[in-house]
C-alpha atoms as a PDB file:
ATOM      1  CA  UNK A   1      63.770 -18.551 107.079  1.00  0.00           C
ATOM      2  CA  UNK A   2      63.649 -15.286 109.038  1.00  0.00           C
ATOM      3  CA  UNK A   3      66.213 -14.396 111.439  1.00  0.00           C
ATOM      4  CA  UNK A   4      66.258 -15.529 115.203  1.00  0.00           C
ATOM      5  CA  UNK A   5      65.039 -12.289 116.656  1.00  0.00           C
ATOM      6  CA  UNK A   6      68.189 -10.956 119.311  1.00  0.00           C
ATOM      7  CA  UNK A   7      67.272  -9.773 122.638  1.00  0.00           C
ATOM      8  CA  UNK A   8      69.189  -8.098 125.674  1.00  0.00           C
ATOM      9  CA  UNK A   9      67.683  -7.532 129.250  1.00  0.00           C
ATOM     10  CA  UNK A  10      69.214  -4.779 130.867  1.00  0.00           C
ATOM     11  CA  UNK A  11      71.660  -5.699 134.078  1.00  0.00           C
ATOM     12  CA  UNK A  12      71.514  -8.970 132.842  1.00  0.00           C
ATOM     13  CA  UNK A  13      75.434 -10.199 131.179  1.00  0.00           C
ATOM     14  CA  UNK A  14      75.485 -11.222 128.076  1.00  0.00           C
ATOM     15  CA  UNK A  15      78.643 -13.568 125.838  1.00  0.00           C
ATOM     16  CA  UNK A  16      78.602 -11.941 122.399  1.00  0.00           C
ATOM     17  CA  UNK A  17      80.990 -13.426 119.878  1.00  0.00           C
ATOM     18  CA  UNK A  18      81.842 -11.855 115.963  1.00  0.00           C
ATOM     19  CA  UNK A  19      84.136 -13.890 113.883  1.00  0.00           C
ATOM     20  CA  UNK A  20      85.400 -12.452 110.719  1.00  0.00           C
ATOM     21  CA  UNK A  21      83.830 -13.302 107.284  1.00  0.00           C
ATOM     22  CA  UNK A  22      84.327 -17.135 106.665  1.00  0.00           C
ATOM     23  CA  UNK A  23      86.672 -17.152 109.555  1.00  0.00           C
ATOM     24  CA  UNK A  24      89.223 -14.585 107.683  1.00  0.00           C
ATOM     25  CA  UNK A  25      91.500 -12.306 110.056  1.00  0.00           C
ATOM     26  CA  UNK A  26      90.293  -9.250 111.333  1.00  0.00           C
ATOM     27  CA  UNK A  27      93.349  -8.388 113.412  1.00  0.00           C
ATOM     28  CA  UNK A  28      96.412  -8.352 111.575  1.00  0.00           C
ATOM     29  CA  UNK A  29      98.775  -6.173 113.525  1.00  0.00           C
ATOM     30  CA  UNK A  30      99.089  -5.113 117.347  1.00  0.00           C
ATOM     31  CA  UNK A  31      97.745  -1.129 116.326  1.00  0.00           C
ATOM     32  CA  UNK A  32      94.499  -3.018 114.931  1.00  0.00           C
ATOM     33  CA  UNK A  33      93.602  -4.738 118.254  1.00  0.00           C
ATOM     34  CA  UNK A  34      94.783  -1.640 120.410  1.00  0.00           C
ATOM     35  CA  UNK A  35      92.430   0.392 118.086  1.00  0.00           C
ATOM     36  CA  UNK A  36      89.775  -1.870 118.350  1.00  0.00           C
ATOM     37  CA  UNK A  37      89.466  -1.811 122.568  1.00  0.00           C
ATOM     38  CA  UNK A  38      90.179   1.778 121.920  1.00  0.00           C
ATOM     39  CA  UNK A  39      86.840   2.271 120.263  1.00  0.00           C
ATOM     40  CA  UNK A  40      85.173  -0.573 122.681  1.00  0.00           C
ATOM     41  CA  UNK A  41      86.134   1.248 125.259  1.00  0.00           C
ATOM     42  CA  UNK A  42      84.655   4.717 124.155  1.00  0.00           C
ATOM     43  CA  UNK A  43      81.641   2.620 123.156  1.00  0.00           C
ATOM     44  CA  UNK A  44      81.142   0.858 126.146  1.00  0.00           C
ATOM     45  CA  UNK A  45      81.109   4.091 128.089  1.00  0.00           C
ATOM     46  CA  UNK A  46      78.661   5.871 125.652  1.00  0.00           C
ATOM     47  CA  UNK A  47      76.213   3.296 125.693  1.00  0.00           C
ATOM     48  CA  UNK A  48      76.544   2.360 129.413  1.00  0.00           C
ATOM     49  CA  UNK A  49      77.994  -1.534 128.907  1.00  0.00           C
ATOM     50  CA  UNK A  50      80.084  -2.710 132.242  1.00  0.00           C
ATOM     51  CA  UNK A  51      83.102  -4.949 129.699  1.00  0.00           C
ATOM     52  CA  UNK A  52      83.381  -7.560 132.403  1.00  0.00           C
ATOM     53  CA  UNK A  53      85.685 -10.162 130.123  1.00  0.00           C
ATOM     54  CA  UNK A  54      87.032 -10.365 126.666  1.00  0.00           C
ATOM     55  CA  UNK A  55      89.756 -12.273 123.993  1.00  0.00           C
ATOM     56  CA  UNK A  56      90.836 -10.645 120.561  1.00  0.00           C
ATOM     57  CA  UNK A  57      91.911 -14.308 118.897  1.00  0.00           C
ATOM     58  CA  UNK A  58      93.210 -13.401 115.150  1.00  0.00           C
ATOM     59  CA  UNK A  59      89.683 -14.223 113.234  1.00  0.00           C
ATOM     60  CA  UNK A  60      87.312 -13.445 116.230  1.00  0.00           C
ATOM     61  CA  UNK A  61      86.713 -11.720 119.529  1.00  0.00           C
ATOM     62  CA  UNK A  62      84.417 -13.002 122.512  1.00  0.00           C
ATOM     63  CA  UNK A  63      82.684 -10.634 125.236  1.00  0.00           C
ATOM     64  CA  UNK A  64      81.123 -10.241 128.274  1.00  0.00           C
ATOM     65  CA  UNK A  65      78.542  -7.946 128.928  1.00  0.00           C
ATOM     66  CA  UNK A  66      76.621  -6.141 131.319  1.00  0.00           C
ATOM     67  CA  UNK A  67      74.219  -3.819 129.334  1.00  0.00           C
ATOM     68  CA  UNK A  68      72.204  -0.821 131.116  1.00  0.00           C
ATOM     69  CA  UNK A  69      69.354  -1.619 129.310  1.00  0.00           C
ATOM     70  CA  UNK A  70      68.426  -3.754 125.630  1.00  0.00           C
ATOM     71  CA  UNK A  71      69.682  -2.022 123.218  1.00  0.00           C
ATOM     72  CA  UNK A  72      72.887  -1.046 124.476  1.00  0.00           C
ATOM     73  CA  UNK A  73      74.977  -3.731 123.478  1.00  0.00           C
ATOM     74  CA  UNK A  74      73.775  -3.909 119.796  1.00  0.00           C
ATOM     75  CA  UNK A  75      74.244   0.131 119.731  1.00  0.00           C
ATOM     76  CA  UNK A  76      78.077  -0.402 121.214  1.00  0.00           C
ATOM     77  CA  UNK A  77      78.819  -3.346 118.460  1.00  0.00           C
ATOM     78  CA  UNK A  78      77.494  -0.403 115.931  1.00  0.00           C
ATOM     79  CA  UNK A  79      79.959   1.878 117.368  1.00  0.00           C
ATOM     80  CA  UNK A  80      82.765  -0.375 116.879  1.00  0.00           C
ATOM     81  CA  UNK A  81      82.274  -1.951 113.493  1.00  0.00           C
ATOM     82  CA  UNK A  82      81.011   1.686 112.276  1.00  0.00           C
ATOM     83  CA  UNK A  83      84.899   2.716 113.204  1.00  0.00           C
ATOM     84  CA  UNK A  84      86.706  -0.168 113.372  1.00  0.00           C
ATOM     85  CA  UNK A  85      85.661  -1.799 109.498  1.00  0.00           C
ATOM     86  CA  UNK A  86      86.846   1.806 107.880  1.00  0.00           C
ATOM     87  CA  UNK A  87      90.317   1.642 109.888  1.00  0.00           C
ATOM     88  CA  UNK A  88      91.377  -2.029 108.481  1.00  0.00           C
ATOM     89  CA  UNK A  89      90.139  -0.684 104.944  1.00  0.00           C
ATOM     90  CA  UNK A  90      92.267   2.054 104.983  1.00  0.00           C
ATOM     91  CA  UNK A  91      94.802   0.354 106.089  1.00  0.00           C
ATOM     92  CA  UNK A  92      94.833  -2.763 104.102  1.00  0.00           C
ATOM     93  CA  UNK A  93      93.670  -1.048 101.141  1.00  0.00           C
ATOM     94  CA  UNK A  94      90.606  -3.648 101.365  1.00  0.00           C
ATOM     95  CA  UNK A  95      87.291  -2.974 100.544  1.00  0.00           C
ATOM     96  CA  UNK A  96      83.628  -5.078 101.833  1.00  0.00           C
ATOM     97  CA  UNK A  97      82.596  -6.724 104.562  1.00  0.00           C
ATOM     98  CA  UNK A  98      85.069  -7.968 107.236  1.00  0.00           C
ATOM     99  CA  UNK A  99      82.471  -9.415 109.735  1.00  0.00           C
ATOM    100  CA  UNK A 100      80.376 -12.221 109.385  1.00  0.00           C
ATOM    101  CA  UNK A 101      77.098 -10.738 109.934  1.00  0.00           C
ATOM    102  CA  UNK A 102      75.610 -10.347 112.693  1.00  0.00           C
ATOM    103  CA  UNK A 103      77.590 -10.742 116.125  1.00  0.00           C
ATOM    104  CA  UNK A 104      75.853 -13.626 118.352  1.00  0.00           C
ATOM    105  CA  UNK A 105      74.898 -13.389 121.787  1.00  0.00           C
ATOM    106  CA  UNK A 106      73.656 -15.646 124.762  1.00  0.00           C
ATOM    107  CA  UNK A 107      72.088 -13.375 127.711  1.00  0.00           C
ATOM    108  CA  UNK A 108      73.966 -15.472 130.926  1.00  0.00           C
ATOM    109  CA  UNK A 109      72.555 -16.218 134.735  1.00  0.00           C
ATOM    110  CA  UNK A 110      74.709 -14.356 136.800  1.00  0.00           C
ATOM    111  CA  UNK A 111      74.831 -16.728 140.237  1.00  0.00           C
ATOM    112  CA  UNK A 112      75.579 -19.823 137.994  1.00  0.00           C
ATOM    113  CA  UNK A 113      77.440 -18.979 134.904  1.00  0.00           C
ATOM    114  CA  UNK A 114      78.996 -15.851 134.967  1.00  0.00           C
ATOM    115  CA  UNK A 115      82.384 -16.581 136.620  1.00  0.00           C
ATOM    116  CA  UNK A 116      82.530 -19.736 134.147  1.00  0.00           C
ATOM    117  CA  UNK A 117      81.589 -17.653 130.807  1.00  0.00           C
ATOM    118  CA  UNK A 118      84.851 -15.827 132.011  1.00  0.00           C
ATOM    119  CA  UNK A 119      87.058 -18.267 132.043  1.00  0.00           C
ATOM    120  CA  UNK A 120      85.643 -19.781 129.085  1.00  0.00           C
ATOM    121  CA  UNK A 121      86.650 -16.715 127.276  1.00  0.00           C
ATOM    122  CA  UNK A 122      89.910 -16.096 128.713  1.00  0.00           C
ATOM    123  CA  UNK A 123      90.956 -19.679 127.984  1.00  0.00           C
ATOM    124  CA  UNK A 124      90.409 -19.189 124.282  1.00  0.00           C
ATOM    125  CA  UNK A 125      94.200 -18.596 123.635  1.00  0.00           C
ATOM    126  CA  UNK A 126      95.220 -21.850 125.515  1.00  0.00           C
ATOM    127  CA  UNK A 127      92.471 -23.654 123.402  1.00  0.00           C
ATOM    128  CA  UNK A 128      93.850 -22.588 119.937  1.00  0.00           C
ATOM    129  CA  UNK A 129      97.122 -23.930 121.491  1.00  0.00           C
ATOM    130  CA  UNK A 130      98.670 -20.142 120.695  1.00  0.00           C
ATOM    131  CA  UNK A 131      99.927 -20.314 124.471  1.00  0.00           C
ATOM    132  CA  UNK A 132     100.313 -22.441 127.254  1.00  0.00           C
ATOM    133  CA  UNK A 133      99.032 -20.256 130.045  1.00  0.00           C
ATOM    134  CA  UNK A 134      96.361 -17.750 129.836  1.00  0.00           C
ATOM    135  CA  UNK A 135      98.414 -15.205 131.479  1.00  0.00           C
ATOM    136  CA  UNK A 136     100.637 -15.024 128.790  1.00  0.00           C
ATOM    137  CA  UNK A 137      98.123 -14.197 125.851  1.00  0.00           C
ATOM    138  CA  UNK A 138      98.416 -10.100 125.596  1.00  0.00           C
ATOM    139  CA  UNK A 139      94.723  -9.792 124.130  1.00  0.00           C
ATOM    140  CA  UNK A 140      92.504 -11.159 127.159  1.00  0.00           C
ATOM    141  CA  UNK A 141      91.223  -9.456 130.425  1.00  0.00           C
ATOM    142  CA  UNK A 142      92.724 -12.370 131.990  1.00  0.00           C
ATOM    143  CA  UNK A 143      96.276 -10.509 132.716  1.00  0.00           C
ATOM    144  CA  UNK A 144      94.040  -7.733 134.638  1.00  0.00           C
ATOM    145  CA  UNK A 145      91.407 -10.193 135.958  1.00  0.00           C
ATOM    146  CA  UNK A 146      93.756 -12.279 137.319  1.00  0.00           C
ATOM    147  CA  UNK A 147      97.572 -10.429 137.865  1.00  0.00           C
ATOM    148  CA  UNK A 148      96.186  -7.002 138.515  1.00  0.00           C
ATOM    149  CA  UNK A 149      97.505  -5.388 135.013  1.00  0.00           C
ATOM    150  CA  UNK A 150      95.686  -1.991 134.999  1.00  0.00           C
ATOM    151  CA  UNK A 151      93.018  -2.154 132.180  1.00  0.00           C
ATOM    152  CA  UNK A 152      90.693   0.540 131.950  1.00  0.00           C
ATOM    153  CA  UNK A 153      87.758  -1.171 130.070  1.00  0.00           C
ATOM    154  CA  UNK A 154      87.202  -3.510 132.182  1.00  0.00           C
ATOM    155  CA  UNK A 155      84.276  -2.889 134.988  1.00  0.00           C
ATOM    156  CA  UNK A 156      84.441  -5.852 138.065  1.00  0.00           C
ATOM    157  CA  UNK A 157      80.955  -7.379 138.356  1.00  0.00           C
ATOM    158  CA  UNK A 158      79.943  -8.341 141.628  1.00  0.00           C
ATOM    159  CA  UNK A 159      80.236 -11.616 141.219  1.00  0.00           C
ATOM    160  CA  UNK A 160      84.067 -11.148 141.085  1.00  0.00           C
ATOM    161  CA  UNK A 161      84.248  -8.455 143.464  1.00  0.00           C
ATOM    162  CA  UNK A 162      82.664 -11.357 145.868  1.00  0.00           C
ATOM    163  CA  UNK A 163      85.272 -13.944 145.514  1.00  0.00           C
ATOM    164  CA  UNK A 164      87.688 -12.059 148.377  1.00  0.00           C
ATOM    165  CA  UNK A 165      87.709  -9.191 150.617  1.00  0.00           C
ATOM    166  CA  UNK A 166      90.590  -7.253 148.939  1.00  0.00           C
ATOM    167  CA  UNK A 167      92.469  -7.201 145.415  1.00  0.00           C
ATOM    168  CA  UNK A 168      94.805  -9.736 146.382  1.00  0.00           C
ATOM    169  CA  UNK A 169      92.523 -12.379 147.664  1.00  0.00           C
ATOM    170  CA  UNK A 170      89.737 -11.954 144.560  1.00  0.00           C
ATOM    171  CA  UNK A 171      92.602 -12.439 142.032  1.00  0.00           C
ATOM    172  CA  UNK A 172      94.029 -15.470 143.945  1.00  0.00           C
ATOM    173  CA  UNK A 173      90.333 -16.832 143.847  1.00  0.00           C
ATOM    174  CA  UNK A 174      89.858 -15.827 140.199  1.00  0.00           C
ATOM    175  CA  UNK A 175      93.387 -17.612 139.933  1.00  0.00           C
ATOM    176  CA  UNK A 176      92.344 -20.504 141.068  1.00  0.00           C
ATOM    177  CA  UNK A 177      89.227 -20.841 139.076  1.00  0.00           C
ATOM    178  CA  UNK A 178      91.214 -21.516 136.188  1.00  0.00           C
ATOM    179  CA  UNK A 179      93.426 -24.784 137.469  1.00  0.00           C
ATOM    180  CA  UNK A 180      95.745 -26.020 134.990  1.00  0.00           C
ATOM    181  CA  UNK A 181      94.039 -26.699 132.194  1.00  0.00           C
ATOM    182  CA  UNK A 182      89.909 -27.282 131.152  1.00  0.00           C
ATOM    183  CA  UNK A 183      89.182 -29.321 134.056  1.00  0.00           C
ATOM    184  CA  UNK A 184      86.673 -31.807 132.327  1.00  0.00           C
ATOM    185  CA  UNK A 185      84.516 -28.640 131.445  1.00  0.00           C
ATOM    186  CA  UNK A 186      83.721 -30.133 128.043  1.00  0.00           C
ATOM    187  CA  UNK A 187      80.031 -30.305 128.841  1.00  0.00           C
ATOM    188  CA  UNK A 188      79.788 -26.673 130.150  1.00  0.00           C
ATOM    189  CA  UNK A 189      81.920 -25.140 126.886  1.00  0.00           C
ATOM    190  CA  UNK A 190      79.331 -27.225 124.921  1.00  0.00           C
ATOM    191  CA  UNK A 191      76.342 -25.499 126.560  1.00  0.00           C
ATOM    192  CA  UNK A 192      78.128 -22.153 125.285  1.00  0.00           C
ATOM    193  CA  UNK A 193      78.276 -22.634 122.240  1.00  0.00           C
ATOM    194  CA  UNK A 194      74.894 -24.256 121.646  1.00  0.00           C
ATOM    195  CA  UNK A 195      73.410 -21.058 123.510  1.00  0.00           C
ATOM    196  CA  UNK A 196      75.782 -18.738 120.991  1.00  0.00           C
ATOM    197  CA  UNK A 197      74.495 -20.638 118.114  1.00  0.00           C
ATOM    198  CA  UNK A 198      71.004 -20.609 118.717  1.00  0.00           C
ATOM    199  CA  UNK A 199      70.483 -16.958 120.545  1.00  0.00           C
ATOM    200  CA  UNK A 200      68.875 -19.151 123.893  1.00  0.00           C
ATOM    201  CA  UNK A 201      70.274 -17.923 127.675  1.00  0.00           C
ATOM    202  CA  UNK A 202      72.236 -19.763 129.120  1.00  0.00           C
ATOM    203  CA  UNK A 203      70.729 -20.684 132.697  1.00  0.00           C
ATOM    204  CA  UNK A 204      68.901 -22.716 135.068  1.00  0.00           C
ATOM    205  CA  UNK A 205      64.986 -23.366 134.231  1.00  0.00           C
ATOM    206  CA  UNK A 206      63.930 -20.590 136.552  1.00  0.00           C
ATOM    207  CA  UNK A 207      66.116 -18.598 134.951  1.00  0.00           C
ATOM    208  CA  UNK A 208      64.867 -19.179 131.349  1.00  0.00           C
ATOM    209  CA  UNK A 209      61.981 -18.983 132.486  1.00  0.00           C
ATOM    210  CA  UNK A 210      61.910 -15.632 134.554  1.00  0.00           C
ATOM    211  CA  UNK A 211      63.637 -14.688 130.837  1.00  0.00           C
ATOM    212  CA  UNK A 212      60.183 -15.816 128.894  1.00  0.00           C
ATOM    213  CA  UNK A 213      58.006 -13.943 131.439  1.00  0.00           C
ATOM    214  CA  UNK A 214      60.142 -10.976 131.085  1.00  0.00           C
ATOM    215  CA  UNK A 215      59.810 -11.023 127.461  1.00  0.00           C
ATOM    216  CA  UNK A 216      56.316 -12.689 126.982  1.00  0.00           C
ATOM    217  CA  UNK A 217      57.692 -14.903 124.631  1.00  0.00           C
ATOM    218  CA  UNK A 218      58.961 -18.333 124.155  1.00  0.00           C
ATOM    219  CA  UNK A 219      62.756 -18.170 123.580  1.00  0.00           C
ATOM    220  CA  UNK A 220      63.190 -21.992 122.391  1.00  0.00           C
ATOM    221  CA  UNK A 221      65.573 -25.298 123.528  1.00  0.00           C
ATOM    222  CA  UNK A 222      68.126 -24.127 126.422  1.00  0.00           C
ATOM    223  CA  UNK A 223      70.824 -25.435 127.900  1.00  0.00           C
ATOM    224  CA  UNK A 224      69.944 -27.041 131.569  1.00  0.00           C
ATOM    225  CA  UNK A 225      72.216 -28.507 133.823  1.00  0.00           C
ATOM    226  CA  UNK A 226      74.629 -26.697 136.517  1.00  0.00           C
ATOM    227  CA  UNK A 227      78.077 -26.536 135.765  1.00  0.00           C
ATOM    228  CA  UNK A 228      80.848 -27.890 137.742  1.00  0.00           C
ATOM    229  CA  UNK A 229      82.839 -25.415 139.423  1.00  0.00           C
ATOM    230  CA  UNK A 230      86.218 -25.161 138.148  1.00  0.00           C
ATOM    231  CA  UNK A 231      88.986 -26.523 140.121  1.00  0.00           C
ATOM    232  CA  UNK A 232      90.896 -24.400 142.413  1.00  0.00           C
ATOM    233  CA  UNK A 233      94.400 -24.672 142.276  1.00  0.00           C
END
């Protein structure tokens, strides 16, 4: 069966995901991960992708993407595995593949989704049960995001910059958006993944649809529904 053809729109975020081959490590020191946003970072800024969110979990890292136009984000994952795979072989003195395949990607609505893919991805760490708060997970744009720790990959998108009139207030909002744990968002992490799985955006119908037109192409089954918003607190 062929492959699900991949497809970026540019200004449009995307959630990419890459898990190591059958779910082995791909981190397996501090150096690695500060290497690896290291060479995002240059990436990112070669290619022209705004890094809005991200989590470096031990077997897996999650994104969130703003791509100047539709090939930018598959010519920054390039960048990174192109440097990145080489440094863990040396290293390790491993040899073969380290990633499984080909990253996966969900393009997101903005208005609806975007604030929710974030926490979604800085929650990761709290999921796996590695901490209890996502503040104190070291790997996550949640620490800048959220406390103000300086972090120069990340680019605001406007739908953060809207949630107060200065720094303080917008990280007290973003604070807030997380509550104190996953707030009964079972149903909205569930649309995630689907969309990651299958390739499909994750949006309302006009959305999907505006998507389809765009491409002139049906993009298959998508996830419908709007989310809750995430408790303030």
């Amino acid at each position: 069966m062929p492959r699900k053809q991949r497809f970026f729109l540019p200004d449009i975020p995307a959630h990419v995901v890459q898990r190591g081959h059958n779910r082995q490590p791909v981190f397996f020191a501090d150096e690695d991960r500060l290497a690896y946003l290291s060479w995002l970072k240059e990436g990112a800024e070669r290619y022209c992708c705004a890094i809005h969110a991200y989590v470096l979990m031990g077997n897996h890292v999650h994104l969130l993407i703003t791509p100047d136009d539709s090939e930018s984000i598959s010519r920054l994952m390039q960048y990174v595995g192109r440097r990145y795979v080489p440094h863990v072989n040396r290293r390790y003195g491993r040899s073969g593949t380290l990633w499984e395949g080909r990253f996966r990607s969900s393009i997101i609505e903005t208005q609806t989704y975007l604030l929710a893919c974030h926490r979604y991805i800085e929650l990761n760490p709290v999921r796996a049960g590695i901490v209890a708060m996502p503040g104190d997970y070291r790997w996550s744009s949640y620490r800048c995001n959220a406390l103000g720790l300086r972090d120069g990959l990340l680019v605001a998108h406007a739908e953060y910059l809207a949630l107060g009139r200065t720094d303080d207030e917008r990280r007290a909002a973003y604070r807030g958006l997380f509550g104190g744990a996953d707030d009964g968002e079972g149903d909205l992490n569930g649309q995630l993944r689907a969309c990651l799985r299958s390739g499909t955006p994750l949006g309302e119908d006009d959305f999907c649809v505006g998507v389809e037109q765009t491409l002139g192409r049906r993009i298959g089954q998508v996830a419908r529904g709007r989310p809750k918003r995430p408790k303030q607190g």
